[in-house]
Protein backbone atom coordinates (compact mmCIF):
# COMPACT_ATOMS: atom_id res chain seq x y z
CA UNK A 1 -4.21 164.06 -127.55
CA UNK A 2 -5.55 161.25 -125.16
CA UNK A 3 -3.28 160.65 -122.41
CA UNK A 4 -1.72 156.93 -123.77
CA UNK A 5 -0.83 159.37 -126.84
CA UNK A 6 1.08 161.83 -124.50
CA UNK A 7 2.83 159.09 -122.49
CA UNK A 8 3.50 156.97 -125.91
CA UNK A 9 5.03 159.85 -127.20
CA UNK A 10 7.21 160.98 -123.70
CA UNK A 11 8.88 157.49 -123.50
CA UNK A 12 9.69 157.93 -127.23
CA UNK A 13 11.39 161.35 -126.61
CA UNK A 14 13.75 159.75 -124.38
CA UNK A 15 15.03 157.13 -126.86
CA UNK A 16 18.65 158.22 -128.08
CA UNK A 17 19.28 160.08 -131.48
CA UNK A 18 20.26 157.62 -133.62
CA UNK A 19 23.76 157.21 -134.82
CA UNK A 20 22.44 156.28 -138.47
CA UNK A 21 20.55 158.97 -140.17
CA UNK A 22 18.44 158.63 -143.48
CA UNK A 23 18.20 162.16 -144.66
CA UNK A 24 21.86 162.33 -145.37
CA UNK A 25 22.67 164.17 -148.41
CA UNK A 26 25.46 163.74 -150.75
CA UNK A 27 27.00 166.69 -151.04
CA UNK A 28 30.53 165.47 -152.57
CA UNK A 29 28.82 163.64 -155.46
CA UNK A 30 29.91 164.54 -158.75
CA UNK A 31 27.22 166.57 -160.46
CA UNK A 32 27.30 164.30 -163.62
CA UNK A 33 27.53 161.22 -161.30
CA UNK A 34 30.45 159.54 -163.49
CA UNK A 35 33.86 158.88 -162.38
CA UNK A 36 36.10 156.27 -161.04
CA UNK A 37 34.94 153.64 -158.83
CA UNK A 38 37.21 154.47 -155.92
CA UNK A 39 34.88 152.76 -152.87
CA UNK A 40 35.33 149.18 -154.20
CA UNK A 41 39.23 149.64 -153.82
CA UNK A 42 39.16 150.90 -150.16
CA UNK A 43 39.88 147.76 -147.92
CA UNK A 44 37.17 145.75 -146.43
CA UNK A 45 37.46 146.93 -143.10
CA UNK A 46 36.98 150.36 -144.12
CA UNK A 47 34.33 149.17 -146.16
CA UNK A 48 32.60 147.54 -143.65
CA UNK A 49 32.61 150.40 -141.80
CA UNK A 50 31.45 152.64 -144.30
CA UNK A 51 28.55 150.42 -144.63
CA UNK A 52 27.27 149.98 -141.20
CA UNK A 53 26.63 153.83 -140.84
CA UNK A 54 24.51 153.64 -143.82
CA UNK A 55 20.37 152.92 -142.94
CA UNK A 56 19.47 149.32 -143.06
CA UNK A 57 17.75 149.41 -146.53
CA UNK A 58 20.60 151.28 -148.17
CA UNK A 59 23.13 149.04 -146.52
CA UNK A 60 21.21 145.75 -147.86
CA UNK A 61 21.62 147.17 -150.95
CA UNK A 62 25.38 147.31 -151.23
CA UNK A 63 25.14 143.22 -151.69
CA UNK A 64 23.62 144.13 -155.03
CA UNK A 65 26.31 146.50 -155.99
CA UNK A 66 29.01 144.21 -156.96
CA UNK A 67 30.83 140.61 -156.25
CA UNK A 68 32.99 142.87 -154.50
CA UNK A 69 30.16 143.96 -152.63
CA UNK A 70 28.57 141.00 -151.64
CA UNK A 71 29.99 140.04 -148.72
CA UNK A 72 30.65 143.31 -146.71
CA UNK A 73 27.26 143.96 -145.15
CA UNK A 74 26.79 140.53 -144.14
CA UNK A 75 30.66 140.55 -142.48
CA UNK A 76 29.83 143.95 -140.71
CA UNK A 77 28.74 144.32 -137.50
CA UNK A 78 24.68 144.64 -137.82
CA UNK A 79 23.22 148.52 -137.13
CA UNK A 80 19.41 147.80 -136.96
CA UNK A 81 17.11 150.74 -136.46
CA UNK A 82 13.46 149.76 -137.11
CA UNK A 83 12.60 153.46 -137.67
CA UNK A 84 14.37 153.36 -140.77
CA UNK A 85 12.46 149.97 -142.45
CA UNK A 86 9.54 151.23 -145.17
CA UNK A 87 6.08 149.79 -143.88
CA UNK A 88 3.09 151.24 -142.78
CA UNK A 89 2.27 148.34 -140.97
CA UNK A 90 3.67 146.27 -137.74
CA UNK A 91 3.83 142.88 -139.61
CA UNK A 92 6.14 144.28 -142.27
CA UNK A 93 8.09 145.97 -139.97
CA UNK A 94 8.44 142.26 -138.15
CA UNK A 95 8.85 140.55 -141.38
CA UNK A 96 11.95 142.75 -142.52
CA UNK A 97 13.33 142.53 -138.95
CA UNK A 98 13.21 138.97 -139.60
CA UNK A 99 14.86 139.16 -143.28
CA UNK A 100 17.64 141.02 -142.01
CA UNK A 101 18.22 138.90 -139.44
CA UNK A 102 18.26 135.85 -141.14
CA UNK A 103 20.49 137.72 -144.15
CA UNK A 104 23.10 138.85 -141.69
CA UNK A 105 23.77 135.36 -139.84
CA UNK A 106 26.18 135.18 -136.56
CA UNK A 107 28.67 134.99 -135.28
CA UNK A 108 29.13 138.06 -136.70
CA UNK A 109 27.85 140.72 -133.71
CA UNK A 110 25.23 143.15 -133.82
CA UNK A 111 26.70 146.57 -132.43
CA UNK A 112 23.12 148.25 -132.45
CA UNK A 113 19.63 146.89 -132.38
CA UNK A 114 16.64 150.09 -131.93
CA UNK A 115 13.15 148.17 -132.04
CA UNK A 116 10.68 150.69 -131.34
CA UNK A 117 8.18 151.19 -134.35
CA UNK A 118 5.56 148.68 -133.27
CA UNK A 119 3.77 147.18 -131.18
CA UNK A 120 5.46 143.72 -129.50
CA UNK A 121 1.96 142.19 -128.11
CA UNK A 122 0.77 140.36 -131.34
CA UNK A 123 4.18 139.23 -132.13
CA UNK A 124 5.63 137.67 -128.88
CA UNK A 125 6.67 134.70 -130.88
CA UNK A 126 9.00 136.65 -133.38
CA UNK A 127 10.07 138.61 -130.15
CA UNK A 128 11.22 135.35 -128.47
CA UNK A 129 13.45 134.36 -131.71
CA UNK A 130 14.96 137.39 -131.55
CA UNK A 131 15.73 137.42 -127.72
CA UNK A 132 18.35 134.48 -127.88
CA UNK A 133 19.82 135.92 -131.17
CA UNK A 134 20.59 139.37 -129.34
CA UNK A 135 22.18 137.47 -126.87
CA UNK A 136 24.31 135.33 -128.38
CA UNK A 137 25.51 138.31 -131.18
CA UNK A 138 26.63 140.25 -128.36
CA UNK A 139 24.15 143.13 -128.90
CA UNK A 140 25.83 146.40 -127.52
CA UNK A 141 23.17 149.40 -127.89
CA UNK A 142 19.52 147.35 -127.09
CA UNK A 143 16.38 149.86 -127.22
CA UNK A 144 13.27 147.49 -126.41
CA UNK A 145 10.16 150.21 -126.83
CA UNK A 146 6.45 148.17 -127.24
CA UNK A 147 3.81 150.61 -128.64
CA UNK A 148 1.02 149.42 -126.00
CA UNK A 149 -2.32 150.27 -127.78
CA UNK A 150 -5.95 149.60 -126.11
CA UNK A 151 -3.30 147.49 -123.49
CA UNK A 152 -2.40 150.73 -121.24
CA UNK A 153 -1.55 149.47 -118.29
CA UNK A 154 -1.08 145.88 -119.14
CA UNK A 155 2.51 145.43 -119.25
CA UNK A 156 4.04 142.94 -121.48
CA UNK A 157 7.01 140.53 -119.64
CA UNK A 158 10.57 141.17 -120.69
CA UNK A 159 12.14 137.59 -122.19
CA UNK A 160 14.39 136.88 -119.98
CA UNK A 161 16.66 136.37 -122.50
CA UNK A 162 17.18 140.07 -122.62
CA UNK A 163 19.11 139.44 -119.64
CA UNK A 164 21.72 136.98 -120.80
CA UNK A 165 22.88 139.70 -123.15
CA UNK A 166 26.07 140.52 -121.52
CA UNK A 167 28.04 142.73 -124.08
CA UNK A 168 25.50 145.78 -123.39
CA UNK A 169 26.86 149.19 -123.08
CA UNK A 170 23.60 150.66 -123.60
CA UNK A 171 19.76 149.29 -122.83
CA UNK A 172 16.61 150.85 -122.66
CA UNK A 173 13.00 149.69 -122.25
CA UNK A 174 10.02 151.14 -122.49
CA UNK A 175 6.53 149.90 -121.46
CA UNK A 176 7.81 145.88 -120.28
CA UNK A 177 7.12 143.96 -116.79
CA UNK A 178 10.84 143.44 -115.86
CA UNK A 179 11.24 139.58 -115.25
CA UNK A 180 11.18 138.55 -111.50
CA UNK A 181 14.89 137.74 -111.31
CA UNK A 182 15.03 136.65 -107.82
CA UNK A 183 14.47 132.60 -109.19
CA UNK A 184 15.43 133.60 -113.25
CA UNK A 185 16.82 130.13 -114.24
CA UNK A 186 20.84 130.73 -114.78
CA UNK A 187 20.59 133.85 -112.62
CA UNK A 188 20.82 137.47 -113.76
CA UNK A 189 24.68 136.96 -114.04
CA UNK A 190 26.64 140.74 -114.70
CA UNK A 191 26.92 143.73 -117.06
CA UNK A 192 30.56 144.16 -116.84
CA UNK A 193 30.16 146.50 -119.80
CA UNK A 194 26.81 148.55 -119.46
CA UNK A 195 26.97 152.33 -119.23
CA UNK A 196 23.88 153.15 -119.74
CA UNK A 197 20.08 151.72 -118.28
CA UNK A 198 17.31 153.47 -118.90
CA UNK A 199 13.70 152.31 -117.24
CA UNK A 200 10.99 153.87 -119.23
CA UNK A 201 7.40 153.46 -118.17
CA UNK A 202 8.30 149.59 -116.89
CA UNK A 203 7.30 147.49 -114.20
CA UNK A 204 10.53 147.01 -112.28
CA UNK A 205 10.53 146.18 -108.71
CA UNK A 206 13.19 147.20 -105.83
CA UNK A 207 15.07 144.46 -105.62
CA UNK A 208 14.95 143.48 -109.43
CA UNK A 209 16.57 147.35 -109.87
CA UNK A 210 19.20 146.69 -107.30
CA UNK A 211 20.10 143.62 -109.04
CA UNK A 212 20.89 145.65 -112.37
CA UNK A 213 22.93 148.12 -110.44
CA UNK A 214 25.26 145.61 -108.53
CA UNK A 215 25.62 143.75 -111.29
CA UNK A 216 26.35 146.51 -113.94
CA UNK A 217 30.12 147.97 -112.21
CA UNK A 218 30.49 150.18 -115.10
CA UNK A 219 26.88 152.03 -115.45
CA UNK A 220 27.64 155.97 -115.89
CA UNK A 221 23.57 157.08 -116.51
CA UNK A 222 20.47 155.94 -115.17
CA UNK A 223 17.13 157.38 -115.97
CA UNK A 224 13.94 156.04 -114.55
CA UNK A 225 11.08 157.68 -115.93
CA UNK A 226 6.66 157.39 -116.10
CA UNK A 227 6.92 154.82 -113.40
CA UNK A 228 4.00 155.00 -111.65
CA UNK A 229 4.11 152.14 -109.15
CA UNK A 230 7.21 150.42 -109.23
CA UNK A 231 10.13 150.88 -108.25
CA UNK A 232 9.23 152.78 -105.06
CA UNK A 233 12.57 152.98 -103.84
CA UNK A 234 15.95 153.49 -106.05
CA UNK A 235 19.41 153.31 -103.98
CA UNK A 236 21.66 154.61 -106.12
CA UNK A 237 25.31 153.19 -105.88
CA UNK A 238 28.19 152.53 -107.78
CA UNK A 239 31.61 153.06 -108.23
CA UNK A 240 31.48 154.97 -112.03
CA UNK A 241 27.55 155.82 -111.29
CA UNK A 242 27.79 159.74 -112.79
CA UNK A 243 23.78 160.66 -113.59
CA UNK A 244 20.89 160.08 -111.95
CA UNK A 245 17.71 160.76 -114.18
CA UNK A 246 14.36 161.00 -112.89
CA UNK A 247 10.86 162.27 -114.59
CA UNK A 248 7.49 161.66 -114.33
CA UNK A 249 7.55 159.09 -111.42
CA UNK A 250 6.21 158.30 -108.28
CA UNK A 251 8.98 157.19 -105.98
CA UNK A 252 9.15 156.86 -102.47
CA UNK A 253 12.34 157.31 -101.49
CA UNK A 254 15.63 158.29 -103.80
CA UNK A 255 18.90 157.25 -101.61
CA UNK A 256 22.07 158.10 -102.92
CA UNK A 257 24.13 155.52 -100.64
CA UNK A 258 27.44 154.80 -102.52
CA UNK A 259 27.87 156.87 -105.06
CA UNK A 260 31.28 158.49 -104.66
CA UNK A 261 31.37 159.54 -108.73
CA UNK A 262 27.51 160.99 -108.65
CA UNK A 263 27.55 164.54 -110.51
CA UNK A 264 23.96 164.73 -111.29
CA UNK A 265 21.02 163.55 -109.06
CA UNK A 266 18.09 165.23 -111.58
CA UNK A 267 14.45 165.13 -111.05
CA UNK A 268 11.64 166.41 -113.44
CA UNK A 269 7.81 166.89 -112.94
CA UNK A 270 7.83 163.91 -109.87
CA UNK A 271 4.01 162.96 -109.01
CA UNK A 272 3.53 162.88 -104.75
CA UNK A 273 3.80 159.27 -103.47
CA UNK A 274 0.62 157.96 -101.21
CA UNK A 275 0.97 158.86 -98.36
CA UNK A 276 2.82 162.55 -98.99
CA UNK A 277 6.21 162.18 -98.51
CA UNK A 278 8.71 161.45 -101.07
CA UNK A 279 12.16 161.42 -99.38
CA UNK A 280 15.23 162.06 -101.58
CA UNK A 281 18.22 160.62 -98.91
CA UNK A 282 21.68 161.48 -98.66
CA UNK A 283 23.19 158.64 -96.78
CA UNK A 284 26.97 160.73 -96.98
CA UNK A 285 29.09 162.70 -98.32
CA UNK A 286 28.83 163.60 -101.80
CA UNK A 287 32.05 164.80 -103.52
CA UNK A 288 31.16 165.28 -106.76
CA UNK A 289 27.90 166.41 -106.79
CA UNK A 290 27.60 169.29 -109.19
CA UNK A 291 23.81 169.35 -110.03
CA UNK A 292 20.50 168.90 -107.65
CA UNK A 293 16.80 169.38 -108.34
CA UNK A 294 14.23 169.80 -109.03
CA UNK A 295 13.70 169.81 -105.21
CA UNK A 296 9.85 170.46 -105.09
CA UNK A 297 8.76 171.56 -101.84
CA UNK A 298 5.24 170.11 -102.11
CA UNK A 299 6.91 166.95 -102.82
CA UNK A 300 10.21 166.19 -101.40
CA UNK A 301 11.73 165.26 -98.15
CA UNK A 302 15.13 165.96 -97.73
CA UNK A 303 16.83 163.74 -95.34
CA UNK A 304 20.41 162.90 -94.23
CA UNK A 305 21.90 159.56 -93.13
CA UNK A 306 21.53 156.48 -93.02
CA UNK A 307 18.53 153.83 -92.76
CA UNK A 308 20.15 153.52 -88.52
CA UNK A 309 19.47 157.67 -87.89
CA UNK A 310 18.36 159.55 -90.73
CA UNK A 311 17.55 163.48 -90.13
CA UNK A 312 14.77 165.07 -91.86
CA UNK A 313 14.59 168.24 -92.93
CA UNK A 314 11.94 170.24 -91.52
CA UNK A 315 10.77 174.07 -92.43
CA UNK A 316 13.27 176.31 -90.44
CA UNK A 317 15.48 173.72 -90.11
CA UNK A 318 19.07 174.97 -88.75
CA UNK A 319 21.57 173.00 -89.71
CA UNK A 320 25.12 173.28 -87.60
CA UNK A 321 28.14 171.10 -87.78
CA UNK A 322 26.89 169.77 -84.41
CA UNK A 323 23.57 168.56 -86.04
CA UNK A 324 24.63 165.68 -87.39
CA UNK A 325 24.25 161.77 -87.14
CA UNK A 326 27.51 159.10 -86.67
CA UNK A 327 29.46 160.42 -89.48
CA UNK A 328 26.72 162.13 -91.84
CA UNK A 329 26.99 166.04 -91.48
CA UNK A 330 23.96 167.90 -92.15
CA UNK A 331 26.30 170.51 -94.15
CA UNK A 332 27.84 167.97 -96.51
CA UNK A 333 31.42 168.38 -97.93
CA UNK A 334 30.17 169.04 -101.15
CA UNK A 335 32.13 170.98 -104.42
CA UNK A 336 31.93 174.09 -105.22
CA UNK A 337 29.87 175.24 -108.37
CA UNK A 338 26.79 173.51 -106.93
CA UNK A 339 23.72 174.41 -109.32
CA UNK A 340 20.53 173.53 -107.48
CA UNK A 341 16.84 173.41 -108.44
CA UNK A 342 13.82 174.05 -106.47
CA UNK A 343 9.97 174.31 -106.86
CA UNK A 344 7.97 175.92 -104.56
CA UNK A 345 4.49 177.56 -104.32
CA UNK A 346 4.94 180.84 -103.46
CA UNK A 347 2.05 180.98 -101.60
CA UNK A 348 1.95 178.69 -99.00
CA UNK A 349 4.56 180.19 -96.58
CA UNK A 350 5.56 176.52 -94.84
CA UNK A 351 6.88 176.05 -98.38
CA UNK A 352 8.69 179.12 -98.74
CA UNK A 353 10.35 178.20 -95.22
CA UNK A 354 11.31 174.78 -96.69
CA UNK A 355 12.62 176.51 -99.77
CA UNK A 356 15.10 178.08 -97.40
CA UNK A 357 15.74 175.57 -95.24
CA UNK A 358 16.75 173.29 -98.38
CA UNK A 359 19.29 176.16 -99.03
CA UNK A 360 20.55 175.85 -95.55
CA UNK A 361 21.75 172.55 -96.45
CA UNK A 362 23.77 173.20 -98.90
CA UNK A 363 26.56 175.71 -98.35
CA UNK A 364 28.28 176.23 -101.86
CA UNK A 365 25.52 176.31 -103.91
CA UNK A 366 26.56 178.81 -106.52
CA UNK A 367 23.73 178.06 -108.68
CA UNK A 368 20.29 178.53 -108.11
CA UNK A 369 16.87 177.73 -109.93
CA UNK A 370 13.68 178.26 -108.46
CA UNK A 371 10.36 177.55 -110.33
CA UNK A 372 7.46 179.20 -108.94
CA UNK A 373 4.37 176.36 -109.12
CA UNK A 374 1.08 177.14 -109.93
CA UNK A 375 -0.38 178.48 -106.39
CA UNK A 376 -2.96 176.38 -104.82
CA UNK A 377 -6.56 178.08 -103.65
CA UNK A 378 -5.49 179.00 -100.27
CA UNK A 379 -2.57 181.39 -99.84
CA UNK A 380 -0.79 182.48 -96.49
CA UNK A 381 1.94 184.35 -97.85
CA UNK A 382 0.98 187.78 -96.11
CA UNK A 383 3.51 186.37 -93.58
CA UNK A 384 6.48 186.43 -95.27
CA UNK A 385 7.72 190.00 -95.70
CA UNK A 386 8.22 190.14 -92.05
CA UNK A 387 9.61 186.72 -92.42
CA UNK A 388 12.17 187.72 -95.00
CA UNK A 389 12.99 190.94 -92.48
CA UNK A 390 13.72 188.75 -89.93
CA UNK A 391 15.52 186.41 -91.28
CA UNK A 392 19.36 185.35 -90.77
CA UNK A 393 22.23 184.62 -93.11
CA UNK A 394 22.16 181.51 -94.86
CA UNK A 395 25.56 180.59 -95.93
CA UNK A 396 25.44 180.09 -100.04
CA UNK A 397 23.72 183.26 -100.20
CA UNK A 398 25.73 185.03 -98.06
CA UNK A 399 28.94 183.50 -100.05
CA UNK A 400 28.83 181.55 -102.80
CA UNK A 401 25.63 182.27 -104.98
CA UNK A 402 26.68 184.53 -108.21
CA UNK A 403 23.39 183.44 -110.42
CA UNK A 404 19.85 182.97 -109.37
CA UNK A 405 17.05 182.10 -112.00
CA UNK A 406 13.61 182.46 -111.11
CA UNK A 407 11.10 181.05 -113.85
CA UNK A 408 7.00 181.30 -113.56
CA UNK A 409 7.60 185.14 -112.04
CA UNK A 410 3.90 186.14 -110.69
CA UNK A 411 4.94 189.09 -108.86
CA UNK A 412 3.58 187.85 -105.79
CA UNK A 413 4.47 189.39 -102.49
CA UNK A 414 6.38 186.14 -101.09
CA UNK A 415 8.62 186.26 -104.58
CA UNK A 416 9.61 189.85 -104.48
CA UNK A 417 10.29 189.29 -100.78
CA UNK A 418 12.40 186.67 -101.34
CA UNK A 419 14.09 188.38 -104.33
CA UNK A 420 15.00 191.35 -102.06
CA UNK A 421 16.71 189.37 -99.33
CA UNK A 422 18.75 187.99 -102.53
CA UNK A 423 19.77 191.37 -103.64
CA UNK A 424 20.64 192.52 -99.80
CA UNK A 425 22.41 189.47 -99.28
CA UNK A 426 24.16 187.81 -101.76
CA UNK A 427 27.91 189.54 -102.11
CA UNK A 428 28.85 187.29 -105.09
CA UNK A 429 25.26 187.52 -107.20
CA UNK A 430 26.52 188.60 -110.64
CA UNK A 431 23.12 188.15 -112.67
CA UNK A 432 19.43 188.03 -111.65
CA UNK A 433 17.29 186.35 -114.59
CA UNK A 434 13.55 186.36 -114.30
CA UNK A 435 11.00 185.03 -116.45
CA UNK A 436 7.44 185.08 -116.86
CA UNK A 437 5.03 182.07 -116.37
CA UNK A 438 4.10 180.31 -119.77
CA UNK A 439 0.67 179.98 -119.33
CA UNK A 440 -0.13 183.48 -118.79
CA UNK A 441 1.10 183.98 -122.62
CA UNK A 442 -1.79 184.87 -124.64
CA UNK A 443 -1.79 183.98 -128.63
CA UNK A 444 -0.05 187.00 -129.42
CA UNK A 445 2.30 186.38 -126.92
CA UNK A 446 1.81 188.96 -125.01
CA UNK A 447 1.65 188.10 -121.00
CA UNK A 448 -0.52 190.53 -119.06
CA UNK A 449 1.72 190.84 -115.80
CA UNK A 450 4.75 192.17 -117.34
CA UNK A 451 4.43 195.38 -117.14
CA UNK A 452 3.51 195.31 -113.39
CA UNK A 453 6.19 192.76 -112.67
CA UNK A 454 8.49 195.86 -114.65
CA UNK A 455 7.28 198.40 -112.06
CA UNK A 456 8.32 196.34 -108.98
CA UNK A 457 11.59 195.76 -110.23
CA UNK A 458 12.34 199.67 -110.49
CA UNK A 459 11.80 199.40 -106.37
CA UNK A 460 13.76 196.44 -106.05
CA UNK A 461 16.62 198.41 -107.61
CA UNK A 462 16.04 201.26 -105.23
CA UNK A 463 17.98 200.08 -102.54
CA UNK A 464 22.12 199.35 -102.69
CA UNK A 465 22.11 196.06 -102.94
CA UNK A 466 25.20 193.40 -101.56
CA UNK A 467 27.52 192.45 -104.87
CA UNK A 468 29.26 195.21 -106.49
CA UNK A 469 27.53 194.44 -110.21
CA UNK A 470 24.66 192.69 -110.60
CA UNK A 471 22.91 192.48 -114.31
CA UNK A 472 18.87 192.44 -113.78
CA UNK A 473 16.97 190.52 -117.06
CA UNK A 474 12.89 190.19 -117.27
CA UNK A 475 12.37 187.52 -120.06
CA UNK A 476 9.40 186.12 -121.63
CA UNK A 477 9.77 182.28 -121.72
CA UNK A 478 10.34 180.42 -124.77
CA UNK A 479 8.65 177.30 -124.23
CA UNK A 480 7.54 175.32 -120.99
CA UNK A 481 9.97 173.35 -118.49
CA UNK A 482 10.03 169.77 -120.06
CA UNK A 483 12.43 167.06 -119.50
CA UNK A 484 15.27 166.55 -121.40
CA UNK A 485 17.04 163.07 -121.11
CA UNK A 486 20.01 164.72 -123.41
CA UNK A 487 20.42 168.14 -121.17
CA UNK A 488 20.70 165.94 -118.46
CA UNK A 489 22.62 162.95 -119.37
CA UNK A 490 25.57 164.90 -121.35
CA UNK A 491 28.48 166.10 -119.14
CA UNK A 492 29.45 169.09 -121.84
CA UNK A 493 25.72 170.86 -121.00
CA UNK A 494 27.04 172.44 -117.81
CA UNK A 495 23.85 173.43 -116.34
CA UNK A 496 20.56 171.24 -117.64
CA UNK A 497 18.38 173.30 -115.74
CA UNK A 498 19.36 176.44 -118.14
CA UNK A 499 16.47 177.35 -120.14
CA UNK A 500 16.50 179.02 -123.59
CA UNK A 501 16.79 182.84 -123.60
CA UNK A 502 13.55 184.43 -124.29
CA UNK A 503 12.44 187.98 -125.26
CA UNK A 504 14.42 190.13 -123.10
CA UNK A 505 11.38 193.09 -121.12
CA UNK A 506 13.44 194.47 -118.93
CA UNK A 507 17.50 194.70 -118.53
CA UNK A 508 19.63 196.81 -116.03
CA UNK A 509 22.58 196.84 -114.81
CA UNK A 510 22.56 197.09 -110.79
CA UNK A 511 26.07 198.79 -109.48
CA UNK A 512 27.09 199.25 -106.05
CA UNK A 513 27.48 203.37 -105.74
CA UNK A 514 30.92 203.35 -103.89
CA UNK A 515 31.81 205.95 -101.02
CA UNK A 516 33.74 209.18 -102.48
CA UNK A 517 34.63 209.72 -98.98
C-alpha cells in the first residue's frame, strides 16, 4: 500500500459510523410476506421518521409505494450518505447527489449530509451548487472528505459557503485548504450549535482555527489529525470544550488555556516538529482533566504557564509548591482518577529521567500507560539501575497509582528497573499488566522474548513488594497501538488508552506476607 493509500484510508477511519445502515435485515417480516398494510396508517410524522433512517435508495423508493407515500420522503428531513448510492464511478455518484437533491427541494432541512465516496477535484462546479444549498437547508451533521488522487499534497479550497452553514452540530473535513477567513466576505459569523469539528488532513492555519473555536461556544470534541504543516499551534479553549483529539500531526505547541470542562487532552503517533521541540502547555489549572497522553518523551515538552513565564519541564525536574509562576502551580489541582500515557525509549536514560519527571508533575495520577518505543542505535541505559536505587518518592506512585500498563515489554535493564521501583513503591498498585512488543510476533505468533521476559519476572516477585495484593499478567498483544477517534471521543470508554486483552503468558498473584509476630 503506497503511502496516499495509507493516509486515504486513516482520514476515512475517522469519519463517524453512520446512523443509516444498509445491511439491515428484516427480521419481523412475515415469512409469507402477506398481511395488513399497517405502515400506511401510522401518522406522517412517524412516517417520516421511519423513512429517514432508511438508506437513500430505499427511502426514494417509498414515493413509489403509494399516493400515500408520495409525499413523505420529500417532507422529511434529508439523510444523505454517499456511501450508500450504487455507482462504480464518481460522476454517478455526483449525478445521484444531484437527483436527490433536486427531488427533495427546501425549505425542508437536511439533518445529515456524508459526501465522502469521490473525489471533489473534477467536480468543483457541482460542489459549489451544493455549498449554498447546505447552507440554506440548515445542514446539521456535514462530512466533507475529497479522495485526492495523483493531487497529494495539492489541497483543494473549502467554498466558503461551508461556512455560512450555521445549524452544524457536527462537521468534518478531510483533505481541503480551509478558506482564509481573516477578509471572508460576510465574515465567519458563529456556530452557536456545533459540537463537534474535526480537521482531517486540511490546511488550516492558527488563526483560521481560533476563529472556529471562539465562534463555536458549544463545541464538546475536537480532533485534528495528518496535519503536517498547518496548524502549528492549537489553543484550546472553551467553556463546554470536553476532548481534545490529536494523531498523526506535527504541531508545535498544544496550549490548553481556557478550558475549564477539558476531560481528555489525547495524542496519538505525533511526528517531531522542526526544530525538536513540541511543547504541550498548561497555561492553569485543570479541573477536570481525567485523561493525558500519549506524552512521548522524544517528542514533547511539557510546560506550565502562561505565554508571560512559562516553566519547562526539564529531566529531573523537581517540582514543589514553591516552583511555580504568578498563579500556575507546577503540581496542578487536578482530579483524582488521572489515567496518563507516556512513550519513552527505554534506552536513552535522559528519556527515562523525563519519563519520571513527567510523573512528578502530576500527583494523582492513578493510571498509568507507558509504551516502550522502538530503541534507537545508541543506548545509555547501563545508568539507570543505580539511578532507580537512588531515586526519591514521587508522589502518584507513592499514593495514588493502583494500575500500571506497560506495552512493547523488551526486558531491557532500564524497564525492569523501573518496574521494580513500581513494585517497592507504589502502596495502592493493585494490577501490573505487561505486554509484549508486536513486531517481535513471528507468523505463528509466537514472540521469542517471552520466555526470558517470564524468568525476570520470577525475580521481580522475589522481593515484598509495597501494596498488600498486586495481580502480575504477561500478555501477548492483540494488535498494534492505532488511533481510535471513537475510544477517544466517547465519554462511556473510561480509559481509551486500554488495549484489548491478549493471550495471557504469565499470571500471579503478588501478596504482601504479613508479620505473625
Amino acid at each position: 500500500m503506497s503511502f496516499k493509500e495509507h493516509l486515504v484510508n486513516l482520514v476515512l477511519s475517522f469519519r463517524p459510523f453512520p446512523a443509516v445502515t444498509s445491511a439491515a435485515t428484516l427480521a419481523a417480516a412475515p415469512g409469507d410476506g402477506g398481511g395488513e398494510d399497517r405502515l400506511s396508517a401510522l401518522p406522517d410524522d412517524l412516517r417520516r421518521n421511519i423513512v429517514s433512517r432508511l438508506p437513500i435508495t430505499d427511502a426514494v423508493r417509498t414515493t413509489a409505494l403509494s399516493t400515500g407515500w408520495r409525499g413523505i420522503w420529500r417532507s422529511a428531513p434529508l439523510v444523505l450518505y454517499d456511501q450508500h448510492i450504487p455507482g462504480a464511478t464518481a460522476p454517478e455518484h455526483v449525478a445521484a447527489i444531484n437527483s436527490v437533491l433536486a427531488s427533495h427541494p427546501g425549505p425542508i432541512p437536511i439533518r445529515t449530509a456524508h459526501l465522502v465516496a469521490f473525489d471533489f477535484k473534477p467536480h468543483e462546479p457541482e460542489l459549489a451548487e451544493w455549498s449554498p444549498i447546505l447552507a440554506s437547508r440548515d445542514v446539521e451533521d456535514l462530512v466533507l472528505i475529497t479522495r485526492p488522487m495523483m493531487r497529494m499534497f495539492e489541497k483543494l479550497t473549502l467554498p466558503a459557503d461551508i461556512l455560512r452553514c450555521k445549524k452544524l452540530r457536527r462537521l468534518q473535513l478531510g483533505f481541503w485548504a480551509f478558506p482564509d477567513t481573516t477578509n471572508l466576505p460576510g465574515g465567519l459569523g458563529g456556530f452557536p450549535d456545533l459540537q463537534e469539528l474535526a480537521i482531517l488532513c486540511t490546511h488550516i492555519a492558527d488563526s483560521d482555527l481560533d476563529r472556529m473555536l471562539d465562534s463555536s461556544p458549544a463545541l464538546e470534541k475536537l480532533a485534528l489529525a495528518t496535519s503536517f504543516e498547518v496548524p502549528e499551534r492549537v489553543r484550546l479553549r472553551g467553556e463546554k470544550l470536553e476532548r481534545a483529539i490529536f494523531c498523526a500531526s506535527r504541531v508545535v505547541e498544544i496550549a490548553v488555556e481556557a478550558a475549564p470542562c477539558l476531560e481528555r487532552l489525547v495524542m496519538w503517533d505525533m511526528i517531531p516538529s522542526e526544530p525538536p521541540g513540541a511543547g504541550v502547555r498548561i497555561a492553569g489549572a485543570a479541573p477536570a482533566l481525567k485523561v493525558l497522553g500519549y506524552l512521548d518523551t522524544r517528542v514533547h515538552q511539557l510546560r506550565f504557564g502562561d505565554n508571560s513565564a512559562v516553566i519547562t519541564v526539564q529531566a529531573d525536574t523537581n517540582p514543589s509548591p514553591r516552583s511555580r509562576v504568578p498563579s500556575v502551580k507546577i503540581l496542578l489541582p487536578l482530579p483524582h482518577n488521572i489515567s496518563i500515557s507516556i512513550k519513552v525509549d527505554f534506552n536513552v536514560f535522559s528519556q527515562v529521567r523525563m519519563l519520571l519527571s513527567f510523573l512528578r508533575c502530576f500527583p494523582n495520577v492513578e493510571t498509568l500507560h507507558v509504551e516502550s518505543a522502538v530503541p534507537d542505535d545508541e543506548s545509555t541505559e547501563d545508568q539507570n539501575a543505580e539511578f532507580f536505587e537512588n531515586l526519591g518518592p514521587i508522589e502518584c506512585v507513592r499514593f495514588h497509582i493502583t494500575k500500571v500498563f506497560l506495552y512493547g515489554l523488551r526486558g531491557c535493564q532500564s524497564e525492569m528497573a523501573l518496574l521494580k521501583y513500581l513494585a517497592l513503591r507504589a502502596i495502592q498498585l493493585q494490577k501490573l499488566t505487561l505486554v509484549l512488543p508486536y513486531e517481535n510476533l513471528g507468523s505463528d505468533g509466537e514472540n521469542g522474548n517471552g520466555n526470558n521476559i517470564i524468568a525476570q519476572l520470577h525475580d521481580l516477585l522475589q522481593p515484598e513488594w509495597a501494596s498488600e495484593a498486586c495481580k502480575v499478567l504477561l500478555q501477548r498483544p492483540v494488535s498494534r497501538l492505532i488511533c481510535s477517534f471513537d475510544k477517544a471521543f466517547y465519554l462511556s470508554i473510561q480509559d481509551p488508552f486500554l488495549k484489548e486483552d491478549g493471550e495471557v503468558l504469565f499470571y500471579y498473584m503478588k501478596m504482601r506476607e504479613h508479620d505473625v509476630n
